[in-house]
Protein backbone atom coordinates (compact mmCIF):
# COMPACT_ATOMS: atom_id res chain seq x y z
CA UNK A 1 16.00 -33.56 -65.45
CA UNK A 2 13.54 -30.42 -65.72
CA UNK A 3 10.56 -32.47 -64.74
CA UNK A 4 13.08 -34.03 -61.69
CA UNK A 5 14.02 -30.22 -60.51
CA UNK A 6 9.79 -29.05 -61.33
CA UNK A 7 9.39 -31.74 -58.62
CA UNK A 8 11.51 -30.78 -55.92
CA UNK A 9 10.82 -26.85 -56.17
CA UNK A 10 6.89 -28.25 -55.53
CA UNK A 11 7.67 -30.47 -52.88
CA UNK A 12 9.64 -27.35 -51.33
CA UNK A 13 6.99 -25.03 -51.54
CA UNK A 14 4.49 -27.60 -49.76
CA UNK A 15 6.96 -28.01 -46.64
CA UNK A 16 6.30 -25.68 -43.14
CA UNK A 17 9.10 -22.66 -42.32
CA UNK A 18 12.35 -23.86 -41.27
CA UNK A 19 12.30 -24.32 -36.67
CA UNK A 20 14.12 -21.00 -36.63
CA UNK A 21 11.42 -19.18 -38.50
CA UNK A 22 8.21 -21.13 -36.54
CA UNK A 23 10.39 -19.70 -33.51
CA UNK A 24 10.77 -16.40 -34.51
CA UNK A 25 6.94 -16.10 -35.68
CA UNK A 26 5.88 -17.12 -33.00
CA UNK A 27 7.69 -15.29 -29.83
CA UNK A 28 6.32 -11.67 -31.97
CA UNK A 29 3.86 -10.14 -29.42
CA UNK A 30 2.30 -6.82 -29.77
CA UNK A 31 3.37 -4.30 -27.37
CA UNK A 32 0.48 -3.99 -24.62
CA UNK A 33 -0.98 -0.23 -24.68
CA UNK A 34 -0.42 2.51 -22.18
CA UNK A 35 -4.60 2.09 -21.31
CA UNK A 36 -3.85 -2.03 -20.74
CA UNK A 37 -0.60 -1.24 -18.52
CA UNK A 38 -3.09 1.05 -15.92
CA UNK A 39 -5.43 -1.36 -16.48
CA UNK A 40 -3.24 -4.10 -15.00
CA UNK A 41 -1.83 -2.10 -11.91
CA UNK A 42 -5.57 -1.31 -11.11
CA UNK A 43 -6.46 -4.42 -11.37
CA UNK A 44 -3.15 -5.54 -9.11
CA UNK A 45 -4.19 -3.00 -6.32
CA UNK A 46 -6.14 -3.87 -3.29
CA UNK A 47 -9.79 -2.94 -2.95
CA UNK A 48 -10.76 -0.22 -0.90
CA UNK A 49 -14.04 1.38 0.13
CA UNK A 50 -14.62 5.05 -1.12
CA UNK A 51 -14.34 6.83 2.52
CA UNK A 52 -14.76 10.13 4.31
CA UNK A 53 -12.15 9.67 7.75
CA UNK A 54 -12.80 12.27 10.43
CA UNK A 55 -9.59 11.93 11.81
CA UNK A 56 -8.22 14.77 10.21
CA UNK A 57 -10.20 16.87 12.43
CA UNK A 58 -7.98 15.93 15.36
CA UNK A 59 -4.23 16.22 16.27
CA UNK A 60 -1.69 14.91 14.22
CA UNK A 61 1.87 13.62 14.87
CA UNK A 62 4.44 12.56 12.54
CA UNK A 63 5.71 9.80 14.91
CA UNK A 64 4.71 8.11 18.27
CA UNK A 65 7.85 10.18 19.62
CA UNK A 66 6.20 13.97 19.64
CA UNK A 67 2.73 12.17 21.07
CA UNK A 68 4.38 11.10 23.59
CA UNK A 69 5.57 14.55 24.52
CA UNK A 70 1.85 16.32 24.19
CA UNK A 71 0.74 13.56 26.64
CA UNK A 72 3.40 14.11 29.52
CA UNK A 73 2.38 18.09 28.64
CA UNK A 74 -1.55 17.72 29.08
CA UNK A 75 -1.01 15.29 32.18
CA UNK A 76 1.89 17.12 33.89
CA UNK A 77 -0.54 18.46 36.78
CA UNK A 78 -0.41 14.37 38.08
CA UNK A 79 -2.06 12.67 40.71
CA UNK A 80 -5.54 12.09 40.12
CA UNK A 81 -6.15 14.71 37.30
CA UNK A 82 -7.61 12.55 34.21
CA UNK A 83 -7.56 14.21 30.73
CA UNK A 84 -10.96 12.63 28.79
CA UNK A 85 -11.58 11.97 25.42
CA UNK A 86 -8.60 12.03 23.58
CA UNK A 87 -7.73 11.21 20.10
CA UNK A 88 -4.54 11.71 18.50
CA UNK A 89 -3.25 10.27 14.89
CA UNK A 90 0.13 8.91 14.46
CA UNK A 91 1.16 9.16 10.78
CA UNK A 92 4.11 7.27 10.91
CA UNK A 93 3.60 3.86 13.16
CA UNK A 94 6.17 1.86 11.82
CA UNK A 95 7.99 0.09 14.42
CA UNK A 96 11.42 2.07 14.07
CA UNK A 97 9.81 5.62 14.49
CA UNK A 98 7.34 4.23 17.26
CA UNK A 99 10.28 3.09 19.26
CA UNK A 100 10.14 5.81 22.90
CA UNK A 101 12.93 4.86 24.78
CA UNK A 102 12.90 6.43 28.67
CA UNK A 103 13.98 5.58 31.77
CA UNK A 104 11.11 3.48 32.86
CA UNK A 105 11.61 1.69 29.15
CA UNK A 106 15.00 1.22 27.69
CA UNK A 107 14.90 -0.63 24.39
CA UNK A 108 15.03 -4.02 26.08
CA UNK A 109 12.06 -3.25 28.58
CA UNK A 110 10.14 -2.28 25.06
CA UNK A 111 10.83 -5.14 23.11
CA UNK A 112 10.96 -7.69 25.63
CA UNK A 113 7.40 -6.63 26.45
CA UNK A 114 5.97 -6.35 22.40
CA UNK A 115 7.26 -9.96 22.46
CA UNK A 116 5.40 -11.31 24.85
CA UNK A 117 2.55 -9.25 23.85
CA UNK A 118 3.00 -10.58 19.95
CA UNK A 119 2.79 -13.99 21.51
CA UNK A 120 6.66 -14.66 20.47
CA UNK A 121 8.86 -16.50 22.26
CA UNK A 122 10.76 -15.16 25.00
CA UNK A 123 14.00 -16.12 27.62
CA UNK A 124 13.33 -16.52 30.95
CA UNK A 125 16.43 -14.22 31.15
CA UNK A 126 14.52 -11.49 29.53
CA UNK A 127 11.85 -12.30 31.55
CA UNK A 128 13.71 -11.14 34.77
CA UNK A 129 15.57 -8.34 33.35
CA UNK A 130 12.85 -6.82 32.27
CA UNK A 131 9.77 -7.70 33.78
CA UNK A 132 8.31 -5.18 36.21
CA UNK A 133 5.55 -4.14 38.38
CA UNK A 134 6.42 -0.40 37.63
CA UNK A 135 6.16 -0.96 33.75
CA UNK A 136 2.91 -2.74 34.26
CA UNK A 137 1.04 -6.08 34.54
CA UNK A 138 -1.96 -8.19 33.97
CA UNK A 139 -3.96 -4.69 32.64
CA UNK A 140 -1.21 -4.60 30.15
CA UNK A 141 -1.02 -8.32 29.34
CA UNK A 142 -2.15 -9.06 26.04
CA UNK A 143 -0.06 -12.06 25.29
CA UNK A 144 -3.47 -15.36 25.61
CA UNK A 145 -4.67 -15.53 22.35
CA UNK A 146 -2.82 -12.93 20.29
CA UNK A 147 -1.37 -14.87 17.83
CA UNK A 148 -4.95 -16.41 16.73
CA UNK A 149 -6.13 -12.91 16.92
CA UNK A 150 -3.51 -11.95 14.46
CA UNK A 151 -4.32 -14.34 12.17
CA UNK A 152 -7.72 -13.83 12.06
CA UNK A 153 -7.38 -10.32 11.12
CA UNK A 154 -5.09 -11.10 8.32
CA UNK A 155 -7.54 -14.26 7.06
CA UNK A 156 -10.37 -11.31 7.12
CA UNK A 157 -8.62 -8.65 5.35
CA UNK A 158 -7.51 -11.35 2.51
CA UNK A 159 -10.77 -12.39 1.88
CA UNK A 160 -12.83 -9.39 2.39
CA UNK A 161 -10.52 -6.37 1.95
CA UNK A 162 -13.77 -4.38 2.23
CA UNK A 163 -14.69 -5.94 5.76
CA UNK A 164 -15.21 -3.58 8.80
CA UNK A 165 -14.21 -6.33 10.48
CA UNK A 166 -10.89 -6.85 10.83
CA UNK A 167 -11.09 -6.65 15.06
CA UNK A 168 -8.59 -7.42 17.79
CA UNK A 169 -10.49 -7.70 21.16
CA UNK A 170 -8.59 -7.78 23.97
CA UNK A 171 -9.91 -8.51 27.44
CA UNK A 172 -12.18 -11.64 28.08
CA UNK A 173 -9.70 -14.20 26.35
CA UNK A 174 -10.75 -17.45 29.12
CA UNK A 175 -14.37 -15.70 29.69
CA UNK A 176 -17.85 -13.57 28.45
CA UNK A 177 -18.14 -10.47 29.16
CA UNK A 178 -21.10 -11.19 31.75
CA UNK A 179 -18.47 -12.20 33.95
CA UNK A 180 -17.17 -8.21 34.56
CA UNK A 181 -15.54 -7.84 37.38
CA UNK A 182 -14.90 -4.11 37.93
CA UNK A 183 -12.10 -5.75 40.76
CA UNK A 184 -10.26 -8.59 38.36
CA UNK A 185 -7.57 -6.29 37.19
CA UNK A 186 -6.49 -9.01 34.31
CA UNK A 187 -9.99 -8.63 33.29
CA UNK A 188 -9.83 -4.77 33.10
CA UNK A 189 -7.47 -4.70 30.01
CA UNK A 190 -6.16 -1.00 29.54
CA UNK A 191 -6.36 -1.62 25.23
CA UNK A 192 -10.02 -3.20 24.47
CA UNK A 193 -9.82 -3.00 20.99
CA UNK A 194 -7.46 -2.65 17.40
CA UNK A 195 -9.83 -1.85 14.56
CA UNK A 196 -8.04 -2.51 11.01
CA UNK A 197 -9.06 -1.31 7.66
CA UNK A 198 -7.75 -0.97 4.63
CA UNK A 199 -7.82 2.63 3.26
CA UNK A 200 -5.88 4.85 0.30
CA UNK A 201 -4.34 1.50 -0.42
CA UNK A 202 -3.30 0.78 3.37
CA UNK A 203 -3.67 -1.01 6.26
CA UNK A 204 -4.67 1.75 8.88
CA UNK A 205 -5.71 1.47 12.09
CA UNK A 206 -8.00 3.13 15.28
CA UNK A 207 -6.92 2.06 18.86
CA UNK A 208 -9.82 2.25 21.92
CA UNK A 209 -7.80 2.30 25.06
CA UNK A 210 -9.97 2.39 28.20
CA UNK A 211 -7.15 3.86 30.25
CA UNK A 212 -3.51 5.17 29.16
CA UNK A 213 -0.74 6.35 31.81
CA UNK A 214 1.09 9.01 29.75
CA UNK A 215 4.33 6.73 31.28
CA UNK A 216 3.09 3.20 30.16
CA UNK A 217 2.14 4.66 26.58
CA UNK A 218 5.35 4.08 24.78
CA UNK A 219 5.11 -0.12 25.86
CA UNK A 220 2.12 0.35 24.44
CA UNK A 221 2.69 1.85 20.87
CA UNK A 222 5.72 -0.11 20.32
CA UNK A 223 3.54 -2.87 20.35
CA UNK A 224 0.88 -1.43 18.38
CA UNK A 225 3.33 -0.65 15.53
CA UNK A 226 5.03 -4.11 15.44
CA UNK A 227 1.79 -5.65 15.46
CA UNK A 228 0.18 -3.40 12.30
CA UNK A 229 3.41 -4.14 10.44
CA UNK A 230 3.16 -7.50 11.13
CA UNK A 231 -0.06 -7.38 9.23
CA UNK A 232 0.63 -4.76 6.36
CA UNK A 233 3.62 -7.77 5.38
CA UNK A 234 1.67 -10.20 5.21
CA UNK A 235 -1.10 -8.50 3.09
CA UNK A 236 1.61 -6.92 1.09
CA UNK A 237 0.28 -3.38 1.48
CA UNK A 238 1.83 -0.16 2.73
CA UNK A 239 1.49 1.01 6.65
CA UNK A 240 -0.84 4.16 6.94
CA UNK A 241 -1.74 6.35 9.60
CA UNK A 242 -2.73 4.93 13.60
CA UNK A 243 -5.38 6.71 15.18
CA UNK A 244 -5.36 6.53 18.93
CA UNK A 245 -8.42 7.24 21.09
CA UNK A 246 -8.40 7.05 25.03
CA UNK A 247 -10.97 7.74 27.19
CA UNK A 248 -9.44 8.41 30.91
CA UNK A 249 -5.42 9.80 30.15
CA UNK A 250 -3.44 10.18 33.72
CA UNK A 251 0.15 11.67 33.75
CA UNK A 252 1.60 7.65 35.89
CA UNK A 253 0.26 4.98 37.86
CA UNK A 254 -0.49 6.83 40.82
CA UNK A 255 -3.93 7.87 39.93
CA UNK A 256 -6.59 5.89 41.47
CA UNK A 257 -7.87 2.69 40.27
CA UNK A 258 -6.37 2.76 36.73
């Protein structure tokens, strides 16, 4: 009997832990360190380029709203008076703060027109509610190709988050440029070009607008806005600041050859 109960104490001390125990010893994980937790969220946040931006040497405006207002101010003499050269930064562009209603654009009039601009679908209905000469046309039709545009800003800025660029040209969708005609109003697009970067952990962006009505701007910045927010989703990043830059600013459409 001693050398029977010799025999199973032996056999008992050559078997594994119990499935409880093997469980228990083996969900035990260190805690990670404070050093390995900021080492993570660095390594989880996009790469940007060390930078210097020069916009903060021109005027700033917490929403599209109060630039607005400075650009019916500067214009206000009319006619053919032309304000050159200027560059304004927008720090909030998100579509709800860059949304200008007047009486030339209602909230319909803006987003019907940042649909069609987006390259969304839109209702004929829409179409004639909204749609006017007064508000604009082919020189403010961005709609052929914007969609492929879009994407190929976001396909850039995913692969190369360093990448200068991240470009959405405007005019010369169906042609070169060595077909200019100074006459071909289509051709003559009054946005040439969105440059988007990623900065401070943001998608940011500089607008070159060849001509601006101070009236027409708001169509225009509402679709800016939906546009960049478009993209800042689908790279998962935080809006930043817009920087707008026009070269020939008139108070409406009644200056000459606009």
């Amino acid at each position: 009997l001693v050398r029977v109960k010799k025999r199973i104490i032996f056999l008992l001390a050559l078997s594994p832990p119990s499935s409880s125990l093997r469980h228990h010893t083996h969900t035990h994980t260190p805690m990670a360190s404070k050093e390995e937790e900021e080492d993570d969220n660095n390594n989880n946040k996009i790469q940007c380029a060390p930078s210097n931006n020069l916009n903060v040497g021109f005027p700033h405006f917490p929403t599209a709203k109060e630039m607005y207002t400075h650009l019916r101010s500067i214009t206000k003499t009319g006619g053919e008076f032309v304000v050159r050269n200027f560059v304004g930064v927008i720090e909030d562009i998100s579509p709800d703060a860059s949304l200008v209603e007047t009486e030339l654009f209602p909230r319909g009039a803006l987003e019907y027109y940042t649909k069609k601009n987006m390259g969304w679908d839109y209702s004929q209905e829409e179409a004639d509610m909204w749609q006017l000469a007064e508000r604009g046309g082919a020189q403010g039709d961005y709609r052929e190709g914007m969609q492929k545009k879009i994407a190929n800003v976001i396909d850039c800025l995913k692969t190369e988050p360093l990448s200068k660029r991240a470009v959405i040209p405007i005019p010369f969708n169906s042609e070169g440029s060595q077909e200019v005609d100074w006459k071909d109003q289509g051709q003559n697009k009054c946005c040439r070009e969105l440059h988007l970067y990623l900065e401070d952990g943001k998608l940011k962006c500089t607008g070159i607008v060849r001509m601006q009505n101070a009236n027409i701007y708001v169509k225009n910045i509402h679709f800016f806005a939906t546009l960049l927010d478009y993209v800042a989703k689908e790279l998962g990043v935080e809006l930043g600041e817009y920087t707008h830059w026009i070269t020939n600013l008139c108070h409406d459409r009644t200056a000459t050859c606009c």
